[in-house]
C-alpha atoms as a PDB file:
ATOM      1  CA  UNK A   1     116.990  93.909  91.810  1.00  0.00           C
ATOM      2  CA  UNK A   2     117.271  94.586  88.067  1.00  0.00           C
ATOM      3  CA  UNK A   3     120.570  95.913  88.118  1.00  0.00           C
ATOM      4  CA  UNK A   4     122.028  93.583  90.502  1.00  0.00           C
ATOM      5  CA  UNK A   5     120.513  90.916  87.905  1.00  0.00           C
ATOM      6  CA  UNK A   6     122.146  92.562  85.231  1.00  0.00           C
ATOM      7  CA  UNK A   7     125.300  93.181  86.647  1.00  0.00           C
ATOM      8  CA  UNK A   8     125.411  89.275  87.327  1.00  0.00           C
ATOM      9  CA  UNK A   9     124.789  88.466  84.053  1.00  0.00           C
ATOM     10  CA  UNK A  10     121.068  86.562  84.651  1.00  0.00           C
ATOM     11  CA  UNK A  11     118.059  87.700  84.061  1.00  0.00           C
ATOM     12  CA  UNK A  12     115.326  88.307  86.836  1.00  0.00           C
ATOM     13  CA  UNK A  13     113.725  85.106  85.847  1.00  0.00           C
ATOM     14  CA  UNK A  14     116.442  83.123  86.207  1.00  0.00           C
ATOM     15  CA  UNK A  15     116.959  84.475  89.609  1.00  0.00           C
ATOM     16  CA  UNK A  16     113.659  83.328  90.868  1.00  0.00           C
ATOM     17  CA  UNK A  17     113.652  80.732  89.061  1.00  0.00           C
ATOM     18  CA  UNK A  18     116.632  79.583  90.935  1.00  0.00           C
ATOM     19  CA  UNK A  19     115.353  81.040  94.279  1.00  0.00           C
ATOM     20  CA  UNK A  20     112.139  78.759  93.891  1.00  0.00           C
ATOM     21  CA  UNK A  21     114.403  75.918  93.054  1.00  0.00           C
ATOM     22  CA  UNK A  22     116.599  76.111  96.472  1.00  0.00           C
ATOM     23  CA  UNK A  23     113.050  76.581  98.506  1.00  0.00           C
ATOM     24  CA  UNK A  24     111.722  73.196  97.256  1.00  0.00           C
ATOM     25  CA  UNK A  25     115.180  71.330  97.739  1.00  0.00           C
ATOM     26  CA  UNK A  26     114.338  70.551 101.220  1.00  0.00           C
ATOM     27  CA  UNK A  27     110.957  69.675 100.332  1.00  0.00           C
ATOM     28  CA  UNK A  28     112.189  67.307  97.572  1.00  0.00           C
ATOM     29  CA  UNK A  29     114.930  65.718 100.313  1.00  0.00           C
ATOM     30  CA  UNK A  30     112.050  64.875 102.821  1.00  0.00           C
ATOM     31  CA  UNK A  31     110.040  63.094 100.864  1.00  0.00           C
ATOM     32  CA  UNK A  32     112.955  61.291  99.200  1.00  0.00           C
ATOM     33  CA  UNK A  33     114.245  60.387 102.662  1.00  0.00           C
ATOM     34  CA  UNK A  34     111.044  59.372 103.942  1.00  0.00           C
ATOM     35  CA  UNK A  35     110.508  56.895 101.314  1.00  0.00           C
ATOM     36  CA  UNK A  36     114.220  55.452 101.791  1.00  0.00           C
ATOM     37  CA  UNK A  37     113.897  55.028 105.383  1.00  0.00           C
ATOM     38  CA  UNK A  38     110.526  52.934 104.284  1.00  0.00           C
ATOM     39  CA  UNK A  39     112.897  50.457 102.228  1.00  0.00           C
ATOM     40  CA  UNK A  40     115.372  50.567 104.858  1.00  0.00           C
ATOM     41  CA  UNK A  41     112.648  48.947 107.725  1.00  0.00           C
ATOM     42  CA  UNK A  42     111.767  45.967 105.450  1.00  0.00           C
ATOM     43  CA  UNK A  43     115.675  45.691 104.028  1.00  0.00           C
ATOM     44  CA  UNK A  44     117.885  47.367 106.820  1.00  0.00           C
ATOM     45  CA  UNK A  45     121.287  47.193 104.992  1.00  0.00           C
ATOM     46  CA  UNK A  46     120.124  47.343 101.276  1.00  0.00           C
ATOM     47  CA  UNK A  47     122.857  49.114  98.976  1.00  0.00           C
ATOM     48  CA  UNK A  48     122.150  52.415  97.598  1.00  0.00           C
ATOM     49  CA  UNK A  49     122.051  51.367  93.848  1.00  0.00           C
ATOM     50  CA  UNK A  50     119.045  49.419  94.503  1.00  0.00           C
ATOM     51  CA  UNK A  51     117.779  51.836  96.395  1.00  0.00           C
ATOM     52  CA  UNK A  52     117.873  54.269  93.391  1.00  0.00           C
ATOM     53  CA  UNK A  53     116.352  51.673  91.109  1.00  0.00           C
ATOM     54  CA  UNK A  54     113.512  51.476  93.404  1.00  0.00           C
ATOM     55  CA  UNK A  55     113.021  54.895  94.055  1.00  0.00           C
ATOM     56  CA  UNK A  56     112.322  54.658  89.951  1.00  0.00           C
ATOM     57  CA  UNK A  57     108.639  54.976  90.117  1.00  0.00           C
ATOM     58  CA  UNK A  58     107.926  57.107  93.578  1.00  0.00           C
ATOM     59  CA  UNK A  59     110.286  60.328  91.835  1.00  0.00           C
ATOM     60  CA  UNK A  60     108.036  59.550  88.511  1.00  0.00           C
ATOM     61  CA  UNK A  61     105.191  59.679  89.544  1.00  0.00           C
ATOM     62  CA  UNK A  62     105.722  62.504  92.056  1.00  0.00           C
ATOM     63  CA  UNK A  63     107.669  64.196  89.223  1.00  0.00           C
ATOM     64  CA  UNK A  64     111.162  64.579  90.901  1.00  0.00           C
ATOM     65  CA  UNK A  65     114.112  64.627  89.502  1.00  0.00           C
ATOM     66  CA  UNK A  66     117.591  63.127  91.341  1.00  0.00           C
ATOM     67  CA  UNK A  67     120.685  61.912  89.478  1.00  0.00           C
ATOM     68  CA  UNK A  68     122.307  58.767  90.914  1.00  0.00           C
ATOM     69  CA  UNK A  69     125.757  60.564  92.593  1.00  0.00           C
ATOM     70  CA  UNK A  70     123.468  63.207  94.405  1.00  0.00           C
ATOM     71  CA  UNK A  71     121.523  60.504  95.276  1.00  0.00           C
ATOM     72  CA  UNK A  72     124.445  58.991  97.191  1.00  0.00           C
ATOM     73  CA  UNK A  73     125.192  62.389  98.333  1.00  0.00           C
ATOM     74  CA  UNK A  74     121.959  63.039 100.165  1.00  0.00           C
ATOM     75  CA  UNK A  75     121.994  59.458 101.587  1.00  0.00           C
ATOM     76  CA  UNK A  76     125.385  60.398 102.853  1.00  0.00           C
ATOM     77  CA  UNK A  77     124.119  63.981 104.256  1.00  0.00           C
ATOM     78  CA  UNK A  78     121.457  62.624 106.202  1.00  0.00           C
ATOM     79  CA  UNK A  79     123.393  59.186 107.411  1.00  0.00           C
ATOM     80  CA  UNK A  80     121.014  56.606 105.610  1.00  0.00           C
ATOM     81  CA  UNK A  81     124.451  54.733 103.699  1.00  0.00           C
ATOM     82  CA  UNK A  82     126.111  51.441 105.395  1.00  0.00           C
ATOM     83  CA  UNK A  83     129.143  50.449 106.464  1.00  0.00           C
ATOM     84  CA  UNK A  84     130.783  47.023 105.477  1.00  0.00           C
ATOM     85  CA  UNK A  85     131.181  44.798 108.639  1.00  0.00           C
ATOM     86  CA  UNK A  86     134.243  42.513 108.771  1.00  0.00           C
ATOM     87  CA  UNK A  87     135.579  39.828 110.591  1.00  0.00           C
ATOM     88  CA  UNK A  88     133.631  36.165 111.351  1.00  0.00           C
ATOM     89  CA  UNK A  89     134.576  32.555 112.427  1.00  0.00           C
ATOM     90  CA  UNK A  90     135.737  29.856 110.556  1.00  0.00           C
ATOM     91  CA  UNK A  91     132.677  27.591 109.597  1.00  0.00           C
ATOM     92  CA  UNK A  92     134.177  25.037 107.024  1.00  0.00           C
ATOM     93  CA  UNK A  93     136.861  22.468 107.985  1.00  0.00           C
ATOM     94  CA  UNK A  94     138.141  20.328 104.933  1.00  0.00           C
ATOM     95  CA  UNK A  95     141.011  18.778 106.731  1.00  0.00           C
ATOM     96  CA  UNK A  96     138.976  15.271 107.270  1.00  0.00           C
ATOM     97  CA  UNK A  97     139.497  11.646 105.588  1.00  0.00           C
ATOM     98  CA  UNK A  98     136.276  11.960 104.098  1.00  0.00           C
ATOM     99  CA  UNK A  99     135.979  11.174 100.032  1.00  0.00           C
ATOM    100  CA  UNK A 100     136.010  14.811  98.028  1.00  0.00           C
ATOM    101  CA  UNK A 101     134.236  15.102  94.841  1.00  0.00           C
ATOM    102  CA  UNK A 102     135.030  17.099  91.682  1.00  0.00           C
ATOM    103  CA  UNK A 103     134.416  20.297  90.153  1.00  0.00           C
ATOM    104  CA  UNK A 104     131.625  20.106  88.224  1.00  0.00           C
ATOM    105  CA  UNK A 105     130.826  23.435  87.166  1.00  0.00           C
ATOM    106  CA  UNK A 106     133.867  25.592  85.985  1.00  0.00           C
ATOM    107  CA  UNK A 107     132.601  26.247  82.907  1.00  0.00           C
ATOM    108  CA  UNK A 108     128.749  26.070  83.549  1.00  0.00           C
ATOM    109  CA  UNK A 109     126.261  28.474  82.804  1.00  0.00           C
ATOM    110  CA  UNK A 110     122.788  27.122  84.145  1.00  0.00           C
ATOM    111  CA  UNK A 111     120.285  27.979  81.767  1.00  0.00           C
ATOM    112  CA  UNK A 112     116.904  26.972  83.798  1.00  0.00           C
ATOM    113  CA  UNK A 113     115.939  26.551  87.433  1.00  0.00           C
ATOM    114  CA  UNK A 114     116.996  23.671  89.330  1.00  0.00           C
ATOM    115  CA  UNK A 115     119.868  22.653  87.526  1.00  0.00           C
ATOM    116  CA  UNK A 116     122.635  24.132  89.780  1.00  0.00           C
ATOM    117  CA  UNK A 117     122.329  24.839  92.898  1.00  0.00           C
ATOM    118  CA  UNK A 118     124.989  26.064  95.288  1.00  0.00           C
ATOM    119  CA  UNK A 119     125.265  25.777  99.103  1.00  0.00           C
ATOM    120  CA  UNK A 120     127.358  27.332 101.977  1.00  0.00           C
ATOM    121  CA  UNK A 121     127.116  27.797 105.645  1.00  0.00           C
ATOM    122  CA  UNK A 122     127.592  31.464 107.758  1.00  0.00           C
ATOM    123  CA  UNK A 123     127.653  32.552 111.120  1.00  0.00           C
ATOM    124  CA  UNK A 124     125.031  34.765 112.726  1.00  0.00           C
ATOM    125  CA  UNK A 125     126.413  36.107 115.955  1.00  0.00           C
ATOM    126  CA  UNK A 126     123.915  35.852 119.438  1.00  0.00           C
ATOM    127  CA  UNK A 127     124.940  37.893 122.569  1.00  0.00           C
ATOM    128  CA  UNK A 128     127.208  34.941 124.040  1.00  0.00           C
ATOM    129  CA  UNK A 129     127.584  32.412 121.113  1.00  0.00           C
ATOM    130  CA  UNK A 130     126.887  31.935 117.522  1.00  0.00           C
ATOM    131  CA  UNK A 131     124.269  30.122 115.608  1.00  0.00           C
ATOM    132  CA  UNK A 132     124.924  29.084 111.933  1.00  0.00           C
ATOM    133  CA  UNK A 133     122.693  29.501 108.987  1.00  0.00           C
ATOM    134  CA  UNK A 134     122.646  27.040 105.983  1.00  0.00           C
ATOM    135  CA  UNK A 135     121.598  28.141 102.521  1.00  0.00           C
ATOM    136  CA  UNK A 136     120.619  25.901  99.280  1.00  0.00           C
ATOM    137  CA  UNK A 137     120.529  28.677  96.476  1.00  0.00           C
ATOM    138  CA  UNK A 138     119.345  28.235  92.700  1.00  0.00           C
ATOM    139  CA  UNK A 139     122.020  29.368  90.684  1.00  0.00           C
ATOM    140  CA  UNK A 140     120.178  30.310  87.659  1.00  0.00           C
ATOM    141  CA  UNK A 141     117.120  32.702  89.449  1.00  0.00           C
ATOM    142  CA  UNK A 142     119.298  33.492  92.647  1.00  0.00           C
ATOM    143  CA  UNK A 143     116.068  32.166  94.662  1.00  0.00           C
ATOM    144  CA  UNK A 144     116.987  30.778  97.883  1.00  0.00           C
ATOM    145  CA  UNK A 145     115.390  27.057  98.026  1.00  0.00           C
ATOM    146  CA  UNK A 146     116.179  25.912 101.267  1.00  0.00           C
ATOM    147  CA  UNK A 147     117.998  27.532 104.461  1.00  0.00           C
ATOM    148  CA  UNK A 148     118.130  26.806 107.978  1.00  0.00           C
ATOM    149  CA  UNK A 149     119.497  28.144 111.317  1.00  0.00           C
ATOM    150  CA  UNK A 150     120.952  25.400 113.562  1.00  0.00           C
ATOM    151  CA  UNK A 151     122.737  25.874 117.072  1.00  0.00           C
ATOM    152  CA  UNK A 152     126.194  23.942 116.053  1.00  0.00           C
ATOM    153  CA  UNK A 153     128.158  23.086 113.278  1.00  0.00           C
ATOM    154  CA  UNK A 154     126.773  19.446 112.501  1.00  0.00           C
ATOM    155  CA  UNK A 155     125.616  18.546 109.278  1.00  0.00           C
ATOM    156  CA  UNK A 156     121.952  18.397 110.469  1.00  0.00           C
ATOM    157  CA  UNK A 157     121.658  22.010 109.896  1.00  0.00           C
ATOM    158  CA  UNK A 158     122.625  21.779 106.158  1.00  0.00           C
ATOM    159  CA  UNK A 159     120.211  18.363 105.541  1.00  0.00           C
ATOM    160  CA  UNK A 160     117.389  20.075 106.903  1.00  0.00           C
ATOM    161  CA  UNK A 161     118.245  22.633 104.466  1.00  0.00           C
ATOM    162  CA  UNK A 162     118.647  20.351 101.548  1.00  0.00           C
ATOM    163  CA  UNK A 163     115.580  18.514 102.790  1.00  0.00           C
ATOM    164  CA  UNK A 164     113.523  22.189 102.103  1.00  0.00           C
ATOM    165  CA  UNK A 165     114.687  22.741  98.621  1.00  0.00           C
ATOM    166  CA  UNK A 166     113.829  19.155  97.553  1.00  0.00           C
ATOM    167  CA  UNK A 167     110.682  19.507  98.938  1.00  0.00           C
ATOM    168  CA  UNK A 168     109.891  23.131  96.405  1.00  0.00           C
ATOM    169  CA  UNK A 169     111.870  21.082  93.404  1.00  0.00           C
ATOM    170  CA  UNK A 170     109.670  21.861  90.640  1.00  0.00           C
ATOM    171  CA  UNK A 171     112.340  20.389  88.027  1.00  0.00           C
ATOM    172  CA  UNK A 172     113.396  15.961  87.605  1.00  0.00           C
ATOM    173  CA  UNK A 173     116.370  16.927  84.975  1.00  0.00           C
ATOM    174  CA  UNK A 174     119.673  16.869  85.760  1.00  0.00           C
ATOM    175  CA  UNK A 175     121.059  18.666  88.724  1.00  0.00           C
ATOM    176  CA  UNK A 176     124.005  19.600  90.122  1.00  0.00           C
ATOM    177  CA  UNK A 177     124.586  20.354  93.966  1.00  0.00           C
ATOM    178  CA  UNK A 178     127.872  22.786  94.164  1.00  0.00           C
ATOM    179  CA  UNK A 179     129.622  23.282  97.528  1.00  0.00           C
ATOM    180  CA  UNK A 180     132.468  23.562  99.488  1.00  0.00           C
ATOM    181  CA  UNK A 181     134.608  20.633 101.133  1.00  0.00           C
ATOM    182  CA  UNK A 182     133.488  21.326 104.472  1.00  0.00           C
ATOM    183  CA  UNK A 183     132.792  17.836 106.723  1.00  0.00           C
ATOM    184  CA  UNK A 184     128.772  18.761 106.448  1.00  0.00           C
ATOM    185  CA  UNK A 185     128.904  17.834 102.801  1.00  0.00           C
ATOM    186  CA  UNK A 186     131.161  15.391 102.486  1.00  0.00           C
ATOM    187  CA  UNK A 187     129.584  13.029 105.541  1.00  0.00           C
ATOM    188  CA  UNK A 188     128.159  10.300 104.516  1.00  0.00           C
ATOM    189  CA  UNK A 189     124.396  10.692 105.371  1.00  0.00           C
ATOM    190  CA  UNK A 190     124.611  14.238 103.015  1.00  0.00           C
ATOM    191  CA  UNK A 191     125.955  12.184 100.116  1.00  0.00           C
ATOM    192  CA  UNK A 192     123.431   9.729 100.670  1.00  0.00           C
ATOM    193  CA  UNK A 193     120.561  12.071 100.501  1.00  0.00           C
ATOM    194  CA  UNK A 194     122.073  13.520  97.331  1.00  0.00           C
ATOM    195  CA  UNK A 195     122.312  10.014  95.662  1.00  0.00           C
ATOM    196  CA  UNK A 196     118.848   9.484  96.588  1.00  0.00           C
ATOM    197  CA  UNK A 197     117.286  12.360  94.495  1.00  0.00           C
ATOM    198  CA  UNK A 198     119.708  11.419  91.436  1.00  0.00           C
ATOM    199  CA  UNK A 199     121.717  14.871  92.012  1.00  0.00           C
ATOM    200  CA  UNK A 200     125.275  15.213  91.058  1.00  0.00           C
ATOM    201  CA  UNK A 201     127.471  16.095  93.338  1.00  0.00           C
ATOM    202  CA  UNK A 202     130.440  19.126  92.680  1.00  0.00           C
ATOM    203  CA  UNK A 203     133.270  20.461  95.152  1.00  0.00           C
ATOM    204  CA  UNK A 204     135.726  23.397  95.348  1.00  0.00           C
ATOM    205  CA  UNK A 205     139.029  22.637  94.475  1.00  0.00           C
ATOM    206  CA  UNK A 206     140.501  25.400  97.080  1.00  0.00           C
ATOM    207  CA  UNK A 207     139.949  27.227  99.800  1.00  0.00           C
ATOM    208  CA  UNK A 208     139.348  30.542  97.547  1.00  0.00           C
ATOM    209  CA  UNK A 209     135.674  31.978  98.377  1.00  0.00           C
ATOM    210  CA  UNK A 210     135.567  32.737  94.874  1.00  0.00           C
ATOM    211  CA  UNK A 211     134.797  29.050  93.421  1.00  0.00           C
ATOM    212  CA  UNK A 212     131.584  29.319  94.866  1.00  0.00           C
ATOM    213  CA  UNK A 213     130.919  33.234  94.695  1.00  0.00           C
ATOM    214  CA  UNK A 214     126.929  32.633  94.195  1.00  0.00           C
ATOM    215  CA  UNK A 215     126.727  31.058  97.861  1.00  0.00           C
ATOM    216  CA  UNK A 216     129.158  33.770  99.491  1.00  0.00           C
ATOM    217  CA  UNK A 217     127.426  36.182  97.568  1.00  0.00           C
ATOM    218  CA  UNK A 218     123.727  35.667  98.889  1.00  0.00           C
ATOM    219  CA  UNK A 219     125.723  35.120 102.003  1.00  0.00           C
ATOM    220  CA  UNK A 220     126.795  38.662 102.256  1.00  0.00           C
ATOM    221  CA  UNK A 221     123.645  40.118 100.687  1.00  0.00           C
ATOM    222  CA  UNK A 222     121.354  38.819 104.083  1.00  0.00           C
ATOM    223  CA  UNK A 223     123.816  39.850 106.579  1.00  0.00           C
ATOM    224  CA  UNK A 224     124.990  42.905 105.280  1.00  0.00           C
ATOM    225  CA  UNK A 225     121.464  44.244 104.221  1.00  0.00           C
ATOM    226  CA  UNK A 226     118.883  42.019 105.572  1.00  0.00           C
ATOM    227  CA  UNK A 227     119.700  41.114 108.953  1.00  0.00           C
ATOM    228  CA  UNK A 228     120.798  42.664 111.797  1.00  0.00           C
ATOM    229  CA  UNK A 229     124.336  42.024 113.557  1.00  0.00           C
ATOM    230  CA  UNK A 230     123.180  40.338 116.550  1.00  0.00           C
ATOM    231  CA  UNK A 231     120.872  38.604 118.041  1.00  0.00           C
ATOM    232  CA  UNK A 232     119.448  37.964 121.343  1.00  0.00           C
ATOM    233  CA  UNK A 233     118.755  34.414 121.326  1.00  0.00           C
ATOM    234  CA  UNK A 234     118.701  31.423 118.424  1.00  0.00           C
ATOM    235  CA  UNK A 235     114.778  31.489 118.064  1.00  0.00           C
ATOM    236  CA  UNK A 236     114.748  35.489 117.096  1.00  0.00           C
ATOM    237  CA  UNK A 237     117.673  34.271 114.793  1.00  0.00           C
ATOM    238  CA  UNK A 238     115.228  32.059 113.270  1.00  0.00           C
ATOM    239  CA  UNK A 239     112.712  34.255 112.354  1.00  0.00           C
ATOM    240  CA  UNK A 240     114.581  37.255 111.279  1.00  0.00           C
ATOM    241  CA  UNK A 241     115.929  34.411 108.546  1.00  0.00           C
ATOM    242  CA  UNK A 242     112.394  33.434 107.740  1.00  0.00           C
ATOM    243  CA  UNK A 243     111.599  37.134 107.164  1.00  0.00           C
ATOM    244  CA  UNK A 244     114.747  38.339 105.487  1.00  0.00           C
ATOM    245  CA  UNK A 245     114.873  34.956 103.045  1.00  0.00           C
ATOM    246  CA  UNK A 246     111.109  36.266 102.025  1.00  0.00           C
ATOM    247  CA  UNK A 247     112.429  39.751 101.361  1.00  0.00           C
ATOM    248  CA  UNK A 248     114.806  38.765  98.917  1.00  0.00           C
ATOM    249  CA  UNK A 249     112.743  35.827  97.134  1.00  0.00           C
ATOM    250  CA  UNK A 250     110.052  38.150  96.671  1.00  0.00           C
ATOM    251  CA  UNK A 251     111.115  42.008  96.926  1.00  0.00           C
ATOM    252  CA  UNK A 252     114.597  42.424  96.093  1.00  0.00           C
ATOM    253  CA  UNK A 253     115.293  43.095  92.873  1.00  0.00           C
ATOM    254  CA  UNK A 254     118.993  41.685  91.385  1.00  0.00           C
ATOM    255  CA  UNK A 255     121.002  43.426  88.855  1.00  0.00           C
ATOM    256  CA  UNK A 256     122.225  39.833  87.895  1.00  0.00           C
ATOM    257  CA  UNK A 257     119.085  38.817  86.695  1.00  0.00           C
ATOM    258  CA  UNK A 258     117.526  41.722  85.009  1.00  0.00           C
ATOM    259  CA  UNK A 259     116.753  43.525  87.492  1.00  0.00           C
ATOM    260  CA  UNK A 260     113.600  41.102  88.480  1.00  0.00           C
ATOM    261  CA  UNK A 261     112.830  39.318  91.807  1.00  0.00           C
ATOM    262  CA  UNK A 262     114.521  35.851  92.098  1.00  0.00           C
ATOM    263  CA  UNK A 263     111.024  34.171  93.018  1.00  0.00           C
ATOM    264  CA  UNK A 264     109.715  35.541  89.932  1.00  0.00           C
ATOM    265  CA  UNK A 265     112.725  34.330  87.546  1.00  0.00           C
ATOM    266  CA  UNK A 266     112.419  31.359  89.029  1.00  0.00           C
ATOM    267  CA  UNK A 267     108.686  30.231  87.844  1.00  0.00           C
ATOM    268  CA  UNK A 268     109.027  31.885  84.687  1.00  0.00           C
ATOM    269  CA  UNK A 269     110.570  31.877  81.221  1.00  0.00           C
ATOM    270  CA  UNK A 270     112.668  35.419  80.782  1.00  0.00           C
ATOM    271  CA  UNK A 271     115.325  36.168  78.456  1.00  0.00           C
ATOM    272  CA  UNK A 272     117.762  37.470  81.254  1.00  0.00           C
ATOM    273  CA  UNK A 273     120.847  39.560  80.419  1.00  0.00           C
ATOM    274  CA  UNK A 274     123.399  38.379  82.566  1.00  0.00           C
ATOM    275  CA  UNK A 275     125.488  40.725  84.530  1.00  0.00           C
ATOM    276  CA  UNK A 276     128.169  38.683  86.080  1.00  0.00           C
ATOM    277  CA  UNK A 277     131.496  36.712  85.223  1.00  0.00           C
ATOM    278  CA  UNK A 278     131.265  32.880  84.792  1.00  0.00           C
ATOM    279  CA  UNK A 279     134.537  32.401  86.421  1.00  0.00           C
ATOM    280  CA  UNK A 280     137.396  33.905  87.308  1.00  0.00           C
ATOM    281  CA  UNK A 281     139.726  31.688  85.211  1.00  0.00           C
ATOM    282  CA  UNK A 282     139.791  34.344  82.291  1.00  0.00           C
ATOM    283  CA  UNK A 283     141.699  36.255  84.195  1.00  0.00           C
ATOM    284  CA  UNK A 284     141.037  40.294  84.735  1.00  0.00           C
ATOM    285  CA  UNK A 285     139.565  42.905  83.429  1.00  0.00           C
ATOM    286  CA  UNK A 286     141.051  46.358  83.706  1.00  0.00           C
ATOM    287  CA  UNK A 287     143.442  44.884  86.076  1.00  0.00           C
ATOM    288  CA  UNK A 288     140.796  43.759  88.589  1.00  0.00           C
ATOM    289  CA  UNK A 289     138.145  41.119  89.026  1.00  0.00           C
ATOM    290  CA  UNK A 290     134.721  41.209  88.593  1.00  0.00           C
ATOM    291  CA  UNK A 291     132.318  39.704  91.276  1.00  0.00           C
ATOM    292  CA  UNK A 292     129.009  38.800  90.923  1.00  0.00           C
ATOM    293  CA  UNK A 293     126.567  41.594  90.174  1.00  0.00           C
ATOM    294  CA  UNK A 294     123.943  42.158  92.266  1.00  0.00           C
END
């Protein structure tokens, strides 16, 4: 062993140094994959940067060491990364008579909670149909506010989610409800409600997703991560909603805000380094745009 040692150029320490090192790989991969897979019940499509940011403290304080790209790498090995889905029905129809309002927030950057909040409507697909899930987001801690899962594509799904973020409004200032042109905001009864509570009311200007990236953003973040594809009937819907909305108030940490929990940014004073592009206006950078990060 000493002169094949020599004749490579290491030294017999090195060689079982490295020999110990390739016997506890495996053990190191377990436990890293065990811990994943524990994320991945709670938050079944959750990205693998965030993973790695909460794997933070478990390789502390078990004293392992795993740089970010072999991090993807073993995630890869053992089948534990996601695939994007594509594909989805048309849920907003501007084409209608009804009265369109301005954009309000081009160059906005909220500064507090409930100031801005922005609103959209997705489809979650059933075995035979489709139910559709309305979300009220705070703009400034990402926190969800209001969101409900309706059967059809009437504005009653998106009131009863208005109706749930008034209810948690902690905050009488000025506020500004963003959203696209689609009939459920524009109707009359939906303006009226917004009148009511002395909100201002802002539209997209286009059909681009990207003048109201927050809302498509938190969009994709529950189905792609947080929910599964289908479902068997409207009720389960319902409650996998309830459940994944909780997960990322409370659990899922946001590169956009620091790296803390929406819920928590949202009921206290940080001074947040922002991640993320006010609009896309500015044009690119590096020859691309920047989404949100999250």
């Amino acid at each position: 062993m000493s002169l094949l040692c020599s004749l490579s150029g290491y030294s017999r320490q090195a060689y079982y140094k490295r020999c110990l090192s390739q016997e506890r790989e495996p053990i190191k991969e377990e436990l890293l994959v065990q811990q994943v897979i524990g994320y991945q019940d709670l938050q079944p499509r959750i990205g693998g940067r965030k993973l790695f940011f909460l794997m933070g403290p478990f390789m502390k304080a078990h004293k392992l060491k795993m740089r970010r790209d072999c991090f993807f790498r073993m995630l890869g090995k053992y089948d534990l990364l996601n695939k994007r889905r594509r594909g989805k029905p048309q849920t907003t129809d501007s084409n209608d008579p009804m009265k369109k309002y301005p954009d309000l927030i081009k160059n906005l950057v909220p500064g507090r909670p409930d100031q801005l909040w922005v609103s959209d409507i997705t489809y979650l697909e059933l075995c035979n149909e489709y139910a559709y899930l309305s979300l009220v987001t705070d703009a400034y801690s990402r926190k969800i506010v209001g969101f409900h899962v309706s059967e059809s594509l009437t504005a009653e799904g998106s009131m009863l989610a208005l109706k749930m973020a008034l209810e948690g409004r902690r905050n009488n200032e000025g506020l500004i409800h963003h959203s696209d042109r689609g009939t459920q905001y524009c109707c009359n009864e939906y303006i009226k409600l917004l009148q009511g509570n002395n909100i201002d009311i802002s539209m997209t200007q286009s059909g681009d997703p990207r003048d109201n990236a927050i809302a498509e953003r938190i969009n994709g973040i529950l189905k792609t991560e947080l929910l599964k594809p289908v479902f068997t009937d409207v009720d389960s819907a319902r409650a996998a909603v309830t459940q994944a909305v909780n997960i990322y108030n409370y659990l899922r940490p946001l590169s956009s805000i620091s790296m803390l929990t929406p819920a928590l940014v949202h009921t206290r004073k940080f001074n947040l380094k922002r991640c993320w592009r006010n609009n896309y206006k500015k044009g690119p950078i590096n020859g691309r745009y920047r989404s949100d990060s999250y």
